[in-house]
N, C-alpha and C. Protein backbone atom coordinates (compact mmCIF):
# COMPACT_ATOMS: atom_id res chain seq x y z
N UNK A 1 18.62 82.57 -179.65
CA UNK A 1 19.82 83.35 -179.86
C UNK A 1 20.90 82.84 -178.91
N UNK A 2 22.10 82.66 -179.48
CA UNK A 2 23.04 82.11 -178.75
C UNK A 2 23.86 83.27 -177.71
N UNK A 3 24.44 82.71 -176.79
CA UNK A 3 24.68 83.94 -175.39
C UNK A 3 26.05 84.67 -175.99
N UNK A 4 26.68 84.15 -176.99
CA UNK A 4 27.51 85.36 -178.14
C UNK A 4 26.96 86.40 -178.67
N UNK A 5 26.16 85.85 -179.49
CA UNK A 5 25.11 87.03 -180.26
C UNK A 5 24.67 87.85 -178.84
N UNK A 6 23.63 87.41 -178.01
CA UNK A 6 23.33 88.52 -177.26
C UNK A 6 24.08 89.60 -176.65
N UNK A 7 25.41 89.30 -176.15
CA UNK A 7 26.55 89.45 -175.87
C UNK A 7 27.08 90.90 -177.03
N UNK A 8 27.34 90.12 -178.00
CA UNK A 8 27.56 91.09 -179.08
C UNK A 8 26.33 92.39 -179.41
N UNK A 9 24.93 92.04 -179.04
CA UNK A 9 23.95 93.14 -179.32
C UNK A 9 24.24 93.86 -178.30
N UNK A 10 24.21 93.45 -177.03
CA UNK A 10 24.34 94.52 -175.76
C UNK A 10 25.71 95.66 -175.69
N UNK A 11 26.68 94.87 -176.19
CA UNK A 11 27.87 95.74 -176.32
C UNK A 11 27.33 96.86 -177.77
N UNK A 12 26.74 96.46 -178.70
CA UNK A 12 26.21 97.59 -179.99
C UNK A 12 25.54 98.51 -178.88
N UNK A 13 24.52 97.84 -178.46
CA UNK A 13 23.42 99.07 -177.39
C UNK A 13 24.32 100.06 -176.48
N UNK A 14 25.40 99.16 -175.81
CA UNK A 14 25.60 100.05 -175.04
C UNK A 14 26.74 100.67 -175.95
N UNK A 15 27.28 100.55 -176.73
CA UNK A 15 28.36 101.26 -177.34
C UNK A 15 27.70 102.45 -178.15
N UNK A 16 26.19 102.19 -178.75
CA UNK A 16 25.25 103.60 -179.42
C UNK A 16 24.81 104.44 -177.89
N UNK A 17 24.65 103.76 -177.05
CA UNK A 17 24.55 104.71 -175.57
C UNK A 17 25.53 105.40 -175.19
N UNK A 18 26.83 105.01 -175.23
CA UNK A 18 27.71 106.24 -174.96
C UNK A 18 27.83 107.63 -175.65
N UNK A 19 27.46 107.33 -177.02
CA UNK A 19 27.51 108.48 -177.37
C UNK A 19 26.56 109.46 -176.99
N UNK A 20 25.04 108.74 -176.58
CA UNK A 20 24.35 109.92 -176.18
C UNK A 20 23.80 110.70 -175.38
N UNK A 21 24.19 109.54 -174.39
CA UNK A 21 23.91 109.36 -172.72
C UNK A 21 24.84 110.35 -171.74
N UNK A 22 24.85 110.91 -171.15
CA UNK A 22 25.72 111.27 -170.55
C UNK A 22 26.17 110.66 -168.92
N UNK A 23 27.08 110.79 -168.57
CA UNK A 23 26.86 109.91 -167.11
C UNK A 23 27.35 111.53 -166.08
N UNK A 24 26.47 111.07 -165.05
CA UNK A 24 26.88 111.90 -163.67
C UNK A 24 28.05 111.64 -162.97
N UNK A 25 28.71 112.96 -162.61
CA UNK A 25 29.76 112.98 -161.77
C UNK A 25 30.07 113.74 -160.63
N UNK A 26 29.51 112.85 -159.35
CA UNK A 26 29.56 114.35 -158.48
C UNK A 26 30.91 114.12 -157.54
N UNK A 27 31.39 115.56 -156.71
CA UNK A 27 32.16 115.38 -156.45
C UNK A 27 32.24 116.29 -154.94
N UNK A 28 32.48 116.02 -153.83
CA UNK A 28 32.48 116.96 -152.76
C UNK A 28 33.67 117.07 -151.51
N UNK A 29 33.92 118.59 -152.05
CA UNK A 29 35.07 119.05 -151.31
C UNK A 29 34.79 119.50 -149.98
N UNK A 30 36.02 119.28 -149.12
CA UNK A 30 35.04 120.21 -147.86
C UNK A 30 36.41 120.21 -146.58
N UNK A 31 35.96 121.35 -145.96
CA UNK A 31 37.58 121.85 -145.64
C UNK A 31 37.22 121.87 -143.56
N UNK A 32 37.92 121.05 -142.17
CA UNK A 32 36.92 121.71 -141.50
C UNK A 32 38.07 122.23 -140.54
N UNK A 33 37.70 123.82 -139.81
CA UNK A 33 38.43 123.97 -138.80
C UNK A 33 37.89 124.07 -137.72
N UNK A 34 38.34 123.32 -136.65
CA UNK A 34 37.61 123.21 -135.56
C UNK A 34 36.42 122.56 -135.41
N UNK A 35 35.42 123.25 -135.14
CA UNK A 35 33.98 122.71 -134.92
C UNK A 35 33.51 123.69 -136.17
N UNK A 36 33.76 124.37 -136.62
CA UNK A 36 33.18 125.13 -138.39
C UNK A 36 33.29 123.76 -139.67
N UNK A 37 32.62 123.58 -140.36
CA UNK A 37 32.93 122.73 -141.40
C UNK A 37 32.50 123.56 -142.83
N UNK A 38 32.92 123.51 -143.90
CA UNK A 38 32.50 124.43 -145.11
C UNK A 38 32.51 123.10 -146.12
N UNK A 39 31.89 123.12 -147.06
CA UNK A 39 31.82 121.90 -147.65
C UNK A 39 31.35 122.02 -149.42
N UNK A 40 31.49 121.55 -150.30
CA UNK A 40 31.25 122.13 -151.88
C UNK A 40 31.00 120.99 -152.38
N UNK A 41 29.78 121.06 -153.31
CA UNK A 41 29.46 119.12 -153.76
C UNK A 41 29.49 120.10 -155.27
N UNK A 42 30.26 119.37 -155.99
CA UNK A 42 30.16 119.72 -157.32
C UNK A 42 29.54 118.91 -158.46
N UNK A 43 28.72 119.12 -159.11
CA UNK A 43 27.90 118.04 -160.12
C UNK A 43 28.34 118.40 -161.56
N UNK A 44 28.52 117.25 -162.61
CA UNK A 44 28.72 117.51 -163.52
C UNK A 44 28.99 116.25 -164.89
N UNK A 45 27.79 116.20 -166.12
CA UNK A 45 27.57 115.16 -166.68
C UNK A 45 28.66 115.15 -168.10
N UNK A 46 29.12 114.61 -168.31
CA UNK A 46 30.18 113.93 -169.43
C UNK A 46 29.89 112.91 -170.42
N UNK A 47 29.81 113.09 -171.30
CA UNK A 47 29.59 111.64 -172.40
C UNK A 47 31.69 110.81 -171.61
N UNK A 48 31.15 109.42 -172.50
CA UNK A 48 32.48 108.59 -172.60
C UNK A 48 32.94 109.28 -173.58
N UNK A 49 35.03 109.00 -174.03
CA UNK A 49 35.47 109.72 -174.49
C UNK A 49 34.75 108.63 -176.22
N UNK A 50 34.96 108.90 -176.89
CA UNK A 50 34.40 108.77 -178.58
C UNK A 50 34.86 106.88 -178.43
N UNK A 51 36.34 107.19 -178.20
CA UNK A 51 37.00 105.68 -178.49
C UNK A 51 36.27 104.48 -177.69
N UNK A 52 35.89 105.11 -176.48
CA UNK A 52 35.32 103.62 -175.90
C UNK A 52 33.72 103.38 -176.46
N UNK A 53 32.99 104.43 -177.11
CA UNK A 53 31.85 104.07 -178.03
C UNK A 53 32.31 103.37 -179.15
N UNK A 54 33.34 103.83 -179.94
CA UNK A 54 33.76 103.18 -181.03
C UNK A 54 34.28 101.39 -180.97
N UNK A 55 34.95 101.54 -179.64
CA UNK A 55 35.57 100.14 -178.90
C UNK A 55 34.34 99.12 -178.58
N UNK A 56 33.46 99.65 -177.91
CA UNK A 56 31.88 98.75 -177.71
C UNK A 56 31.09 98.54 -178.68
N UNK A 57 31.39 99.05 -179.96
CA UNK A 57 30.58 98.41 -181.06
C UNK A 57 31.32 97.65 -181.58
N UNK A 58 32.78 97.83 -181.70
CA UNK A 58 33.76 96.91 -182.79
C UNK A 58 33.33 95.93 -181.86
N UNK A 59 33.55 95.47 -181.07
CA UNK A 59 33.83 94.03 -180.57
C UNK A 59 32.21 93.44 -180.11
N UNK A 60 31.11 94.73 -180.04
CA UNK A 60 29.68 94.26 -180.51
C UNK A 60 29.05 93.20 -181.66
N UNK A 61 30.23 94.15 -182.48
CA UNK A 61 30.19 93.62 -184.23
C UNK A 61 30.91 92.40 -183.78
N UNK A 62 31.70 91.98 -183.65
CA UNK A 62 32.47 90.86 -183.79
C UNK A 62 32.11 89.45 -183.03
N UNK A 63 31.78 89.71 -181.67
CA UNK A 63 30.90 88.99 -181.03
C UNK A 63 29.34 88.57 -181.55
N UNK A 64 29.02 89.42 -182.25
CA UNK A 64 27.71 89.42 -183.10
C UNK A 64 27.90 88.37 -183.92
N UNK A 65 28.94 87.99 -185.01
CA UNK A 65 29.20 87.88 -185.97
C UNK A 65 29.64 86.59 -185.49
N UNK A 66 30.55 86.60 -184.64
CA UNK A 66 31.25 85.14 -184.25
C UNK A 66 29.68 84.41 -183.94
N UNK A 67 29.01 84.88 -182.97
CA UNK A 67 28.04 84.32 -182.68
C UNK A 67 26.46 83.35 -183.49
N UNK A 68 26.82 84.42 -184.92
CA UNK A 68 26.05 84.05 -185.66
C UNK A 68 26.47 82.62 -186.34
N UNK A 69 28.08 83.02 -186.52
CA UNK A 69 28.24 81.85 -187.60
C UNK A 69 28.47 80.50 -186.84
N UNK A 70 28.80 80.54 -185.47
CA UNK A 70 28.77 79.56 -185.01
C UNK A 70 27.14 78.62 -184.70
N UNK A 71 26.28 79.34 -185.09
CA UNK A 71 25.15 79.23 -184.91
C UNK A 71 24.11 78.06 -185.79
């Protein structure tokens, strides 16, 4: 398999992974006065927005495709 084609499958994989995967996002606030410190870690998982799944397969497909015919 030529390093296009593979190229082009990994972007399909990971472009069907965004949609179902979610990724972690943590985040931590924290305020201090004096020698007191107060502190807030916030967690929270998100898919990618639709378009960049849709964006990682088009050019999956295309890289796929270039790859083949040059093949």
């Amino acid at each position: 398999m030529k390093a296009l084609s593979l190229v082009g499958a990994l972007l399909i994989v990971a472009g069907v992974l965004s949609f179902i995967v979610p990724l972690p996002h943590h985040e931590k606030h924290g305020i201090s006065l004096g020698d007191a410190k107060v502190s807030l870690q916030t967690e929270s998982s998100q898919l990618l927005p639709s378009a960049v799944g849709v964006i990682l397969i088009g050019g999956g497909v295309v890289a796929l495709v270039l790859g083949l015919r040059k093949g």
